[in-house]
Structures are given as C-alpha cells and as structure tokens.
N, C-alpha and C. Protein backbone atom coordinates (compact mmCIF):
# COMPACT_ATOMS: atom_id res chain seq x y z
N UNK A 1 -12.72 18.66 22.57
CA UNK A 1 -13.63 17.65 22.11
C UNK A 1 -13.18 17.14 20.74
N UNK A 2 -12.91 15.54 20.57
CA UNK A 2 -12.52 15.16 19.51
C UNK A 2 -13.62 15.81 18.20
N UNK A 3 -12.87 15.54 17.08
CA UNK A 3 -14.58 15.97 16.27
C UNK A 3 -13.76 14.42 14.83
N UNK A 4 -14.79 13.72 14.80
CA UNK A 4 -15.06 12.69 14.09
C UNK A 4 -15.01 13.05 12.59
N UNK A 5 -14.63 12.15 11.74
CA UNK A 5 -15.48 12.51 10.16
C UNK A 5 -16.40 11.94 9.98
N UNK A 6 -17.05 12.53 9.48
CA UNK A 6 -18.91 11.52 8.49
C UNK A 6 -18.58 10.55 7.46
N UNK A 7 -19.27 9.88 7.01
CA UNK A 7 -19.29 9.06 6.12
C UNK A 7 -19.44 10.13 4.60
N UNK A 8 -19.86 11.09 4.71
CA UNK A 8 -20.14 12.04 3.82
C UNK A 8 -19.24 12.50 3.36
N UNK A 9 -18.13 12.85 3.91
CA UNK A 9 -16.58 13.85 4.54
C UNK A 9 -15.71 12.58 3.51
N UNK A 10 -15.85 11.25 4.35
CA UNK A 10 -14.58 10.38 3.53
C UNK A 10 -15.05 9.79 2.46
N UNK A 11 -15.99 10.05 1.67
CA UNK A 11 -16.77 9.80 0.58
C UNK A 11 -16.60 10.93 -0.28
N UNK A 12 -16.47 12.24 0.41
CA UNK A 12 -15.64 13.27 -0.82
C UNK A 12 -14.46 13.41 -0.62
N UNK A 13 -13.38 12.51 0.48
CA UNK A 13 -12.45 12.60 0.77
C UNK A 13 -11.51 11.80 -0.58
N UNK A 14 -12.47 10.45 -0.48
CA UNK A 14 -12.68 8.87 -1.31
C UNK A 14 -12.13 9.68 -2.79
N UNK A 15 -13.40 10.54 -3.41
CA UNK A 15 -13.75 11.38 -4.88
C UNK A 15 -12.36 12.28 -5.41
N UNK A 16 -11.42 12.80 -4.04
CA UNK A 16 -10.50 13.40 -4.49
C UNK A 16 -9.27 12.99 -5.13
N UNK A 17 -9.60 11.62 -4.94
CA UNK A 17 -8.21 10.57 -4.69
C UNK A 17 -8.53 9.34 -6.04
N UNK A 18 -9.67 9.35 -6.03
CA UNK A 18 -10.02 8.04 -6.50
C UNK A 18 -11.38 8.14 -7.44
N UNK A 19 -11.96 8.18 -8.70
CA UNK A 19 -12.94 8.03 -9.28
C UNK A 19 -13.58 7.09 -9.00
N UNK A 20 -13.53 5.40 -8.73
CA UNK A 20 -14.48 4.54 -8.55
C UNK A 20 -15.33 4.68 -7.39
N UNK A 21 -16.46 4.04 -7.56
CA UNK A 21 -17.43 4.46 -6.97
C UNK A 21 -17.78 3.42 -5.52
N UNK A 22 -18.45 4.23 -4.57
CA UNK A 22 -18.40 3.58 -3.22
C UNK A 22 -19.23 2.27 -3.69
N UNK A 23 -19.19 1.19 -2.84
CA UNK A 23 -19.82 -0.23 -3.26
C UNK A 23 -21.04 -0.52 -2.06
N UNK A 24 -20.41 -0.27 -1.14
CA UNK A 24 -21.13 -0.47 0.19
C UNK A 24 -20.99 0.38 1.32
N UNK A 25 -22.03 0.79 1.34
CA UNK A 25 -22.39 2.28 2.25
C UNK A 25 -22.04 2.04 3.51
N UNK A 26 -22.55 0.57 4.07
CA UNK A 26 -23.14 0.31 5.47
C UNK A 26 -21.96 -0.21 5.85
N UNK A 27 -21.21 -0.99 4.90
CA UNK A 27 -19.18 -1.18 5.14
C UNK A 27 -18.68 0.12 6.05
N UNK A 28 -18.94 0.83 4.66
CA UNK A 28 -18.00 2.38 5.16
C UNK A 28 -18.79 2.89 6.65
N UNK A 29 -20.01 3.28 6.77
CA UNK A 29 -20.53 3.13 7.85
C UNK A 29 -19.80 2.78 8.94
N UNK A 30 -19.59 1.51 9.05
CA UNK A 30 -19.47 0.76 10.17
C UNK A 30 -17.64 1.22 10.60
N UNK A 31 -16.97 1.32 9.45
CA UNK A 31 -15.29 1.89 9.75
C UNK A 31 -15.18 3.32 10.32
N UNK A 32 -15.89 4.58 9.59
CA UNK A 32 -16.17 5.57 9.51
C UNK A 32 -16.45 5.27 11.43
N UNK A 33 -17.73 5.04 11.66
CA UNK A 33 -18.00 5.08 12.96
C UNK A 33 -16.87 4.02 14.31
N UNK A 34 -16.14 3.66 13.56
CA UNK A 34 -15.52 2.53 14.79
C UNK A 34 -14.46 3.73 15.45
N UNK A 35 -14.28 4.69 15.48
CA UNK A 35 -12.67 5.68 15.83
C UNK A 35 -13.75 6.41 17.52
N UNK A 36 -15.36 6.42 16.95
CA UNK A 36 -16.46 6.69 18.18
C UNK A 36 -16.73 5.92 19.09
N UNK A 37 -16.15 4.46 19.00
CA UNK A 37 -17.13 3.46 19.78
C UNK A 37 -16.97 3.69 21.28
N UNK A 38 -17.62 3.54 22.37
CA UNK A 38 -17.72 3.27 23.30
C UNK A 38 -18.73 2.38 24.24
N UNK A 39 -17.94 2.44 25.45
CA UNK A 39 -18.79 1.79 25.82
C UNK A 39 -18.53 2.40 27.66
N UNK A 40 -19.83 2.39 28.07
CA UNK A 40 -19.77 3.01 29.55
C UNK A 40 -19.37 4.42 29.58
N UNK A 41 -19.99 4.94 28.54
CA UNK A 41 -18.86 6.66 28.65
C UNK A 41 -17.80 6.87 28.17
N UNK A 42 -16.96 5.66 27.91
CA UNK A 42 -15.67 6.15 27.50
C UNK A 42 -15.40 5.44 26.13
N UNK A 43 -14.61 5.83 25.14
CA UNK A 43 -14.14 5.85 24.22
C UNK A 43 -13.40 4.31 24.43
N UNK A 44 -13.59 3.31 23.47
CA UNK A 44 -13.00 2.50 23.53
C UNK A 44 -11.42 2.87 23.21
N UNK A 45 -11.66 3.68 22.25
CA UNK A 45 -10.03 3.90 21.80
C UNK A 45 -9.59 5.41 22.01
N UNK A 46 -9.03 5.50 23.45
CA UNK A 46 -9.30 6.93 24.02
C UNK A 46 -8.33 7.74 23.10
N UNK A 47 -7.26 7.62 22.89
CA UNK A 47 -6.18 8.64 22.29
C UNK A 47 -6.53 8.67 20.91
N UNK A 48 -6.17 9.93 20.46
CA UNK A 48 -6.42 10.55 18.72
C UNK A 48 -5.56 9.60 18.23
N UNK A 49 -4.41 9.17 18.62
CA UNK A 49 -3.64 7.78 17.82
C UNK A 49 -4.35 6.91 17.53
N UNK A 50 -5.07 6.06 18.49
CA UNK A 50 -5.64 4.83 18.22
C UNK A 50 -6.60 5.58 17.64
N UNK A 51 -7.41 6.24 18.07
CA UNK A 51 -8.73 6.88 17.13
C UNK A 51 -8.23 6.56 15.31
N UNK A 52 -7.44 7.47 15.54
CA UNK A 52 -6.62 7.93 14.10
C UNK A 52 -6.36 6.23 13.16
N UNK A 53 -5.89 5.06 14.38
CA UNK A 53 -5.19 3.95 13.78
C UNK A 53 -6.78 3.13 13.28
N UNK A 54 -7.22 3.14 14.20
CA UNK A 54 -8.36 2.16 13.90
C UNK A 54 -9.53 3.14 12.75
N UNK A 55 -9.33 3.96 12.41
CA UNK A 55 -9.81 4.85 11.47
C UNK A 55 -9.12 4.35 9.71
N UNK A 56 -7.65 3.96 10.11
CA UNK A 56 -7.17 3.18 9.24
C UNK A 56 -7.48 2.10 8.62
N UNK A 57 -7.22 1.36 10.00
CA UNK A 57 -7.64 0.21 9.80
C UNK A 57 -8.96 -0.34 9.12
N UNK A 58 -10.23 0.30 9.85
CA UNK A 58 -11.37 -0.25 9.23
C UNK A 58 -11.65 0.01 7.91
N UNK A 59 -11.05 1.49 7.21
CA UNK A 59 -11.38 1.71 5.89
C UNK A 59 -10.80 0.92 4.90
N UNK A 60 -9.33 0.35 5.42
CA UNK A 60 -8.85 -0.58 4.73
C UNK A 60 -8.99 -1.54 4.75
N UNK A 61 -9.66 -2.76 5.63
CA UNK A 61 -10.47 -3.67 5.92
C UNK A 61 -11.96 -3.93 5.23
N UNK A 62 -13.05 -2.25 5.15
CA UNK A 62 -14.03 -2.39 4.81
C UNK A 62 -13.97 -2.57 3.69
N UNK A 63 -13.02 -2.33 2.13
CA UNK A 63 -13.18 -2.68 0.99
C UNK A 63 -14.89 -2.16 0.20
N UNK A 64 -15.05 -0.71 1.16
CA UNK A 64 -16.36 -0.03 0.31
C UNK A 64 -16.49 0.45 -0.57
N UNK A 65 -15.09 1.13 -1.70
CA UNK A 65 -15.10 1.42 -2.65
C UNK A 65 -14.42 0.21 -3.75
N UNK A 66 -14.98 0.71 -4.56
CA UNK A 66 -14.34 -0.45 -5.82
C UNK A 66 -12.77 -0.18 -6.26
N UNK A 67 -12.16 0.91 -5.40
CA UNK A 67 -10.82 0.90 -5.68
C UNK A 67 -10.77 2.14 -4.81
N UNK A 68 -9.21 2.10 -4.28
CA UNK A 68 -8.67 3.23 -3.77
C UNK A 68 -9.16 3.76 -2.20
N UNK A 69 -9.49 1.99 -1.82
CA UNK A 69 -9.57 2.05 -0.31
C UNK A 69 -8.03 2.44 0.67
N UNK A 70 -7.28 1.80 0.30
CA UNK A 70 -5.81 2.15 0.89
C UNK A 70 -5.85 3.63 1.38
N UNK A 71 -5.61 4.49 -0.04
CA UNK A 71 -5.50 5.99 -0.42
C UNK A 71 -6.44 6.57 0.58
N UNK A 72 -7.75 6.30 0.34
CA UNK A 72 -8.90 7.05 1.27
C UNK A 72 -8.19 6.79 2.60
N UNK A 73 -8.08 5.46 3.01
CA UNK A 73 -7.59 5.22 4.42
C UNK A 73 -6.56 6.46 4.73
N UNK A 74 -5.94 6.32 4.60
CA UNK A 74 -4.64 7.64 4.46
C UNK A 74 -4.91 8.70 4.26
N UNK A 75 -5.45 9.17 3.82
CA UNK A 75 -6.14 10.78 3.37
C UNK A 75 -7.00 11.02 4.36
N UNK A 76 -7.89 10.05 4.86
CA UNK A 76 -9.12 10.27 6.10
C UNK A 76 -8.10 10.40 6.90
N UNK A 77 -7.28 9.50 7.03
CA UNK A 77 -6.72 9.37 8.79
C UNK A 77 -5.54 10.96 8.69
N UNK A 78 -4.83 11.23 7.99
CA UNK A 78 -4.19 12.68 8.13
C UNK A 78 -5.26 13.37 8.40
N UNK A 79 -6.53 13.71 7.60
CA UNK A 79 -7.70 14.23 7.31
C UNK A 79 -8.24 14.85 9.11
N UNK A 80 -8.73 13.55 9.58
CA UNK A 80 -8.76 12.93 10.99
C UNK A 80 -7.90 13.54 12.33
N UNK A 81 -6.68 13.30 11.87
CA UNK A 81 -5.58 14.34 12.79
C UNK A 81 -5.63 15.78 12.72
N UNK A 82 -5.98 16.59 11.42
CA UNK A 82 -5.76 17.66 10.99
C UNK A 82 -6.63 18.38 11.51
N UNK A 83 -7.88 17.79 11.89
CA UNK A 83 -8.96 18.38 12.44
C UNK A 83 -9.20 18.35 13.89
N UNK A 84 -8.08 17.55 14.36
CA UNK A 84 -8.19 17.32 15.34
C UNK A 84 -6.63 17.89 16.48
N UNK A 85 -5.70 18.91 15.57
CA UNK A 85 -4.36 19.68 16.08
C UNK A 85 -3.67 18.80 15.92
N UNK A 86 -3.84 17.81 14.67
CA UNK A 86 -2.18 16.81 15.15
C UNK A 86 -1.78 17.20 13.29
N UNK A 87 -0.34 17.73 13.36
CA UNK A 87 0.20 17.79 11.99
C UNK A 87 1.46 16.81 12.10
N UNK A 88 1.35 15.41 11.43
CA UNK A 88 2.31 14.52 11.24
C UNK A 88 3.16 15.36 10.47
N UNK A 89 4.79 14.70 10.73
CA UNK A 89 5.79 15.29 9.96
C UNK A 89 5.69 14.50 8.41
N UNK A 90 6.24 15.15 7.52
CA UNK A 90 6.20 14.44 6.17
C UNK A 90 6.69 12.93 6.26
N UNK A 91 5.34 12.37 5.62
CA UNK A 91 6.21 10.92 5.22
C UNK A 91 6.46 10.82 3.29
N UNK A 92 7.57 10.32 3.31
CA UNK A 92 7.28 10.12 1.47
C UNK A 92 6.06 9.29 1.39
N UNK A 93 6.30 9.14 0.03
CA UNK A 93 4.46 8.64 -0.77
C UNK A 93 5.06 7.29 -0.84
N UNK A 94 6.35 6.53 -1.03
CA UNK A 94 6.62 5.11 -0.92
C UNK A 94 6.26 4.68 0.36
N UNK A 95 7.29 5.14 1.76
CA UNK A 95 6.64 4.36 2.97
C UNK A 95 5.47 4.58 3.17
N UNK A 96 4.81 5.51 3.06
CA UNK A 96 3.25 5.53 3.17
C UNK A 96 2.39 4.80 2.85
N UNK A 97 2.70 4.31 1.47
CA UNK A 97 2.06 3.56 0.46
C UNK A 97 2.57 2.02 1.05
N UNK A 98 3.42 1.79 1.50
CA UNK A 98 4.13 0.50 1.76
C UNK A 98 3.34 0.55 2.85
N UNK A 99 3.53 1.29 3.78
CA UNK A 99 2.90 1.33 5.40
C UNK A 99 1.44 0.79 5.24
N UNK A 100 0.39 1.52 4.32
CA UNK A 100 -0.95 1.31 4.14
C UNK A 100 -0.81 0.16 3.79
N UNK A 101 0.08 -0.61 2.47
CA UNK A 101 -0.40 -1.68 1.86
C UNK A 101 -0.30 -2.95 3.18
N UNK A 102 0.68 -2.92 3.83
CA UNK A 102 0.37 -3.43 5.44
C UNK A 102 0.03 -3.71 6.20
N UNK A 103 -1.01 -2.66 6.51
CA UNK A 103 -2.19 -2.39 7.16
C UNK A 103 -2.77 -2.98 6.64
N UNK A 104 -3.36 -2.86 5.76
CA UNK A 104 -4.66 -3.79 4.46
C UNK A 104 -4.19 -5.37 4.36
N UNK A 105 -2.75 -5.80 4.55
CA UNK A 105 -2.36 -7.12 4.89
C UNK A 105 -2.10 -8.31 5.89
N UNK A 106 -2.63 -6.87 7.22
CA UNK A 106 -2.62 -7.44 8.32
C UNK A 106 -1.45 -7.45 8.77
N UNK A 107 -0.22 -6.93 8.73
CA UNK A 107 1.24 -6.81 9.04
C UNK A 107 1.61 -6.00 10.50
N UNK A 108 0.31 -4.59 10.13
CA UNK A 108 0.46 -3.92 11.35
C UNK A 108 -0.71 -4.30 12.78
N UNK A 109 -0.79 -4.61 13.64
CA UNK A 109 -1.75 -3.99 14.72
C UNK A 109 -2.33 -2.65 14.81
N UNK A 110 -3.38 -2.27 15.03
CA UNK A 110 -3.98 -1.26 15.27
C UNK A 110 -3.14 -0.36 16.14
N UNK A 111 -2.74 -1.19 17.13
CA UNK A 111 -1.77 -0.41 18.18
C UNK A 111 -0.37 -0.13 17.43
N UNK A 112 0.24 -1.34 16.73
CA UNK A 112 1.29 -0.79 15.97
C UNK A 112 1.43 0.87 15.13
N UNK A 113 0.13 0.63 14.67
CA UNK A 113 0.35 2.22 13.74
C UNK A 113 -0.47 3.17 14.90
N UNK A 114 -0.96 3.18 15.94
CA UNK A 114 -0.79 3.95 16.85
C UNK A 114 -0.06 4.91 17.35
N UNK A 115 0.98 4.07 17.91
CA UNK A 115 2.27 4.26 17.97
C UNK A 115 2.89 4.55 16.98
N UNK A 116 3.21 4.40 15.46
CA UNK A 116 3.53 5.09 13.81
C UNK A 116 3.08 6.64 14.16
N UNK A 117 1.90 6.81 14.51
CA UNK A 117 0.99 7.79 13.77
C UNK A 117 1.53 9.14 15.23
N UNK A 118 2.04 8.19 16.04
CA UNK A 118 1.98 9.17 17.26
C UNK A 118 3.89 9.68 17.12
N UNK A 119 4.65 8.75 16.51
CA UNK A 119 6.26 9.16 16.37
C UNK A 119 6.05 10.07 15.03
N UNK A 120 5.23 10.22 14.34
CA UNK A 120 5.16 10.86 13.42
C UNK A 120 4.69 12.63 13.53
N UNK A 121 4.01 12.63 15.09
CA UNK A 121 3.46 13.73 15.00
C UNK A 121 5.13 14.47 16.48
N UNK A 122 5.58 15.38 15.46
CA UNK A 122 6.52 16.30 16.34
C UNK A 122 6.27 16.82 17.52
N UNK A 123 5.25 17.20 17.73
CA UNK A 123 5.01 17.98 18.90
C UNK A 123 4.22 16.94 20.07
N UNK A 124 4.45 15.71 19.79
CA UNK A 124 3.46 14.79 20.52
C UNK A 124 3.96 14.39 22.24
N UNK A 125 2.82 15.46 22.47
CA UNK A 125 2.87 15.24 24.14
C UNK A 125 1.62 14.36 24.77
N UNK A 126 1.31 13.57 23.78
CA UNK A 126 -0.23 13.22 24.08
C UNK A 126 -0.25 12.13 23.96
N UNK A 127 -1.01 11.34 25.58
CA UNK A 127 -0.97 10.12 25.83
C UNK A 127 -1.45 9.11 24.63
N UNK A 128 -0.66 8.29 24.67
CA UNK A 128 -0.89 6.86 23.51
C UNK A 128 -2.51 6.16 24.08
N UNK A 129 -2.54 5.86 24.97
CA UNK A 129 -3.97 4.95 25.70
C UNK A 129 -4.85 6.16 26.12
C-alpha cells in the first residue's frame, strides 16, 4: 500500500530546507494531495514514478511558500520514494537543482520526470503506468 505525505510532513519537510514561511495552505493542499487522485478506484497516476513526478510537479507549480518551493519539491519527492522502497541513485546537487529549476519552467512533462525518477532508481523493476 502506497503511503502518501501530509501537508504537515512537507511543511516540516519545507522548515528543514528553507526558513520562509508557508503563504498558502490550500495551494500546498491541493499539490500535497494530487500524487492520491482518483477516480473510479483507481489512482489516476498508478506508478510511485508518476505519483513521485506529479508530487513534483505540483509543489513547484503551487508557489506556497515564500521561498524554497523547488528544494521542498525535491526533498518531498525523494522523501515520497523513501517511504515508499524506492532509493534513487545519487544525483549531484547541480543536475538536481537544474532538473527542478525545469520542472518549475515547464521544460519537463510530468511523464518526462517519471521516467527521470524511475532511471534513477537501480533496482527498478516497477511498472512506469
């Protein structure tokens, strides 16, 4: 059973990384919860990749803290895998940082870093969709 983070979780996730303060609760809310959505029973975004990508995506999209949305994005989404048996292999802190700033620019697809997040994890025997 997947297990999700709270809004609580990437809000002290947010605090470790970043001093400024959250702006909009119901932002983060709405990102925080999009990696759950479904519809008819099933998981819109069935694999821990896309889970994991669109977990990215929305935190870096929602712009709920007054700084150091990128960082959180990235820290939740390893965060996200870690809890969930996936240990990505090391990335340096430049492509990472380049990769996120990306994401936040609209460069990647959701599915693009899907697929990132899934070549990244070594032992990955686990369906992409």
């Amino acid at each position: 059973m997947t297990q999700f983070l709270t809004v609580d979780e990437v809000i002290a996730l947010h605090e470790s990384v970043c001093s400024e303060p959250l702006i909009d609760r119901g932002k983060l809310e709405g990102a925080v919860g999009q990696p759950q959505a479904s519809f008819d029973g099933a998981f819109l975004y069935p694999s821990i990749y896309s889970q994991a990508s669109i977990l990215m995506h929305c935190i870096c999209g929602a712009h709920a803290f007054l700084d150091g949305n990128k960082r959180t994005a990235w820290v939740a989404t390893l965060t996200f895998l870690s809890l969930n048996g996936v240990e990505i292999s090391y990335v340096d802190p430049e492509t990472m940082s380049e990769y996120v700033k990306e994401v936040a620019e609209g460069v990647h697809t959701q599915q693009d870093t899907a697929f990132w997040l899934a070549a990244l994890d070594p032992s990955n025997t686990r369906p992409l969709e």
